[in-house]
C-alpha atoms as a PDB file:
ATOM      1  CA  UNK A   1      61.629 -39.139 110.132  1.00  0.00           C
ATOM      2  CA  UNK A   2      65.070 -40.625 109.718  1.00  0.00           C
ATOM      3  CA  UNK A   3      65.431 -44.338 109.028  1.00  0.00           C
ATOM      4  CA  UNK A   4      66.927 -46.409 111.977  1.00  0.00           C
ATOM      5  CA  UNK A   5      69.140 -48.805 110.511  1.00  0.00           C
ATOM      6  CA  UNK A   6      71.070 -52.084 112.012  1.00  0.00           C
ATOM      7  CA  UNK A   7      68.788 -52.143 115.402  1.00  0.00           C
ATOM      8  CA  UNK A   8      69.584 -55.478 117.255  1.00  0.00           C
ATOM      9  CA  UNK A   9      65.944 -55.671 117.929  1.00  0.00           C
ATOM     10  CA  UNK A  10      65.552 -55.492 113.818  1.00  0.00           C
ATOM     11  CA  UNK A  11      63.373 -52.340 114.111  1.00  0.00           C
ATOM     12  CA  UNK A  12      63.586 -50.025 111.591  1.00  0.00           C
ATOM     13  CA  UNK A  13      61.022 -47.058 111.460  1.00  0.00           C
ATOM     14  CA  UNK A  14      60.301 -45.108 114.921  1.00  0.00           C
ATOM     15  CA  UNK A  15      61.358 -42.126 116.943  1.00  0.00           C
ATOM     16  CA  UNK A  16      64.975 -41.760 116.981  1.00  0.00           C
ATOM     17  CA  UNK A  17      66.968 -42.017 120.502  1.00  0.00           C
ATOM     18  CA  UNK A  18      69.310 -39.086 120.716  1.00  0.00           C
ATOM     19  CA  UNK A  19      72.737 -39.843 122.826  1.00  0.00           C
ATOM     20  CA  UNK A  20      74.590 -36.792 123.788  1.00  0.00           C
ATOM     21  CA  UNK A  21      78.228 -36.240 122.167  1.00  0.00           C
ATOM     22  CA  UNK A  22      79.773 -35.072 125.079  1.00  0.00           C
ATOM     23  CA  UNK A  23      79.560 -37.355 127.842  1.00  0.00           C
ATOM     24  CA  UNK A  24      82.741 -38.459 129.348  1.00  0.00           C
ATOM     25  CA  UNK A  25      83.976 -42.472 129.064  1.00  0.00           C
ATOM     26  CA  UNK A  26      82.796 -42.373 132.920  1.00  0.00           C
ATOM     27  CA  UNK A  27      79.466 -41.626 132.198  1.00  0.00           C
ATOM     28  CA  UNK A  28      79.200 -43.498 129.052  1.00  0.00           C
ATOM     29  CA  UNK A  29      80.354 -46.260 131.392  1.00  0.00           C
ATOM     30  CA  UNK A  30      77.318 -46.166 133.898  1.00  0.00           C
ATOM     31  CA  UNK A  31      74.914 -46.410 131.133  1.00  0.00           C
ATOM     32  CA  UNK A  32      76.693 -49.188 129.716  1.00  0.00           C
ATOM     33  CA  UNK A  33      76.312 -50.889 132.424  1.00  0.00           C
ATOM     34  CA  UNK A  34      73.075 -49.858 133.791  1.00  0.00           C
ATOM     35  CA  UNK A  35      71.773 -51.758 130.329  1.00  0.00           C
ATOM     36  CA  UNK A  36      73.563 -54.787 130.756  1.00  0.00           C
ATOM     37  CA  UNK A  37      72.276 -55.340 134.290  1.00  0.00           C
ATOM     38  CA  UNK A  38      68.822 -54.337 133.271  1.00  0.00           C
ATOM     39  CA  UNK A  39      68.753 -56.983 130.441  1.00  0.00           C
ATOM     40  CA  UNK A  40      70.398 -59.386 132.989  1.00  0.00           C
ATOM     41  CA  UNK A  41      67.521 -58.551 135.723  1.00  0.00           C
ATOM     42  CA  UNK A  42      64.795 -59.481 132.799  1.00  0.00           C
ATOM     43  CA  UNK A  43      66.992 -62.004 131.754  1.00  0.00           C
ATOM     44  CA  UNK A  44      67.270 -63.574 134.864  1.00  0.00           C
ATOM     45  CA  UNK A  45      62.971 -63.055 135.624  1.00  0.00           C
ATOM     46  CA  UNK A  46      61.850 -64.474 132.109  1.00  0.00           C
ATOM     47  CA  UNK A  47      64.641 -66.620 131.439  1.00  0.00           C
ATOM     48  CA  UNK A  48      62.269 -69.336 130.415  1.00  0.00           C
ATOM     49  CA  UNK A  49      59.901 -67.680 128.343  1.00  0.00           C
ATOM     50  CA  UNK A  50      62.398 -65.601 126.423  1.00  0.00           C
ATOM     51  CA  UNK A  51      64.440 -69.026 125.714  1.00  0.00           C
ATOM     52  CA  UNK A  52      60.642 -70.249 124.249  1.00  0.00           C
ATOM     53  CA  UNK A  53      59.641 -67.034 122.211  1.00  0.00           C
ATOM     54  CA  UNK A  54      63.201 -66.953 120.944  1.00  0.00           C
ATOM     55  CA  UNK A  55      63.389 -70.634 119.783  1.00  0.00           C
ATOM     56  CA  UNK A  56      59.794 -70.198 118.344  1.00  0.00           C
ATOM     57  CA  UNK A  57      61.048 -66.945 116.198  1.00  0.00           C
ATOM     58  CA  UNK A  58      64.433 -68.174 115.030  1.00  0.00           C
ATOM     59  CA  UNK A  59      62.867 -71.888 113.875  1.00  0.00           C
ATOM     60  CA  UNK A  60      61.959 -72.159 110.456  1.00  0.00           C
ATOM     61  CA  UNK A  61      58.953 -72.303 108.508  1.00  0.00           C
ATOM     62  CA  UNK A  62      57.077 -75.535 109.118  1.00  0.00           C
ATOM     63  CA  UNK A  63      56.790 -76.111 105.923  1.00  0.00           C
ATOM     64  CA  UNK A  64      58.541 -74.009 103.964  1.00  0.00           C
ATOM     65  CA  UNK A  65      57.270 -75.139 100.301  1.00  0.00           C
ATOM     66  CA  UNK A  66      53.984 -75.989 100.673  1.00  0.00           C
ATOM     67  CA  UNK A  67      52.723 -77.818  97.599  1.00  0.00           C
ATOM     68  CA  UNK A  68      49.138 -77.363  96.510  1.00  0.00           C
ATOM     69  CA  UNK A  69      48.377 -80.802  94.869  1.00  0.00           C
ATOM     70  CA  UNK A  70      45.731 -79.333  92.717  1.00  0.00           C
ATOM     71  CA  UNK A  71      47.798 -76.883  91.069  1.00  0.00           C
ATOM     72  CA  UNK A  72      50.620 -78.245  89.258  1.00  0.00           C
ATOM     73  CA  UNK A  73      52.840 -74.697  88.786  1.00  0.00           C
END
């Protein structure tokens, strides 16, 4: 299985999408923007919780470096 590398969704192992070669900047086009108004349609219907889960996955740690008073190293 070939390695999917620089996903914007971060994934990296999984079955690979193949995109035809050929199409023409017309059709390229439509699926361009058949994507961006799908992820505006979801966008639009979750808009809340996606701001939330996002927020909650980007934070950092809580606590980062947790110290363990009892052990000194």
């Amino acid at each position: 299985m070939k390695r999917l590398d620089h996903q914007p969704s971060g994934i990296t192992r999984g079955l690979d999408f193949l995109i035809p070669d050929n199409w023409s900047p017309a059709q390229a086009l439509a699926v361009v923007e058949l994507i961006d108004d799908l992820r505006e349609r979801i966008a639009t219907h979750y808009q809340i919780p996606l701001n939330k889960l996002m927020r909650e996955q980007r934070a950092p740690p809580d606590n980062p470096h947790p110290r363990d008073i009892d052990d000194p190293f």
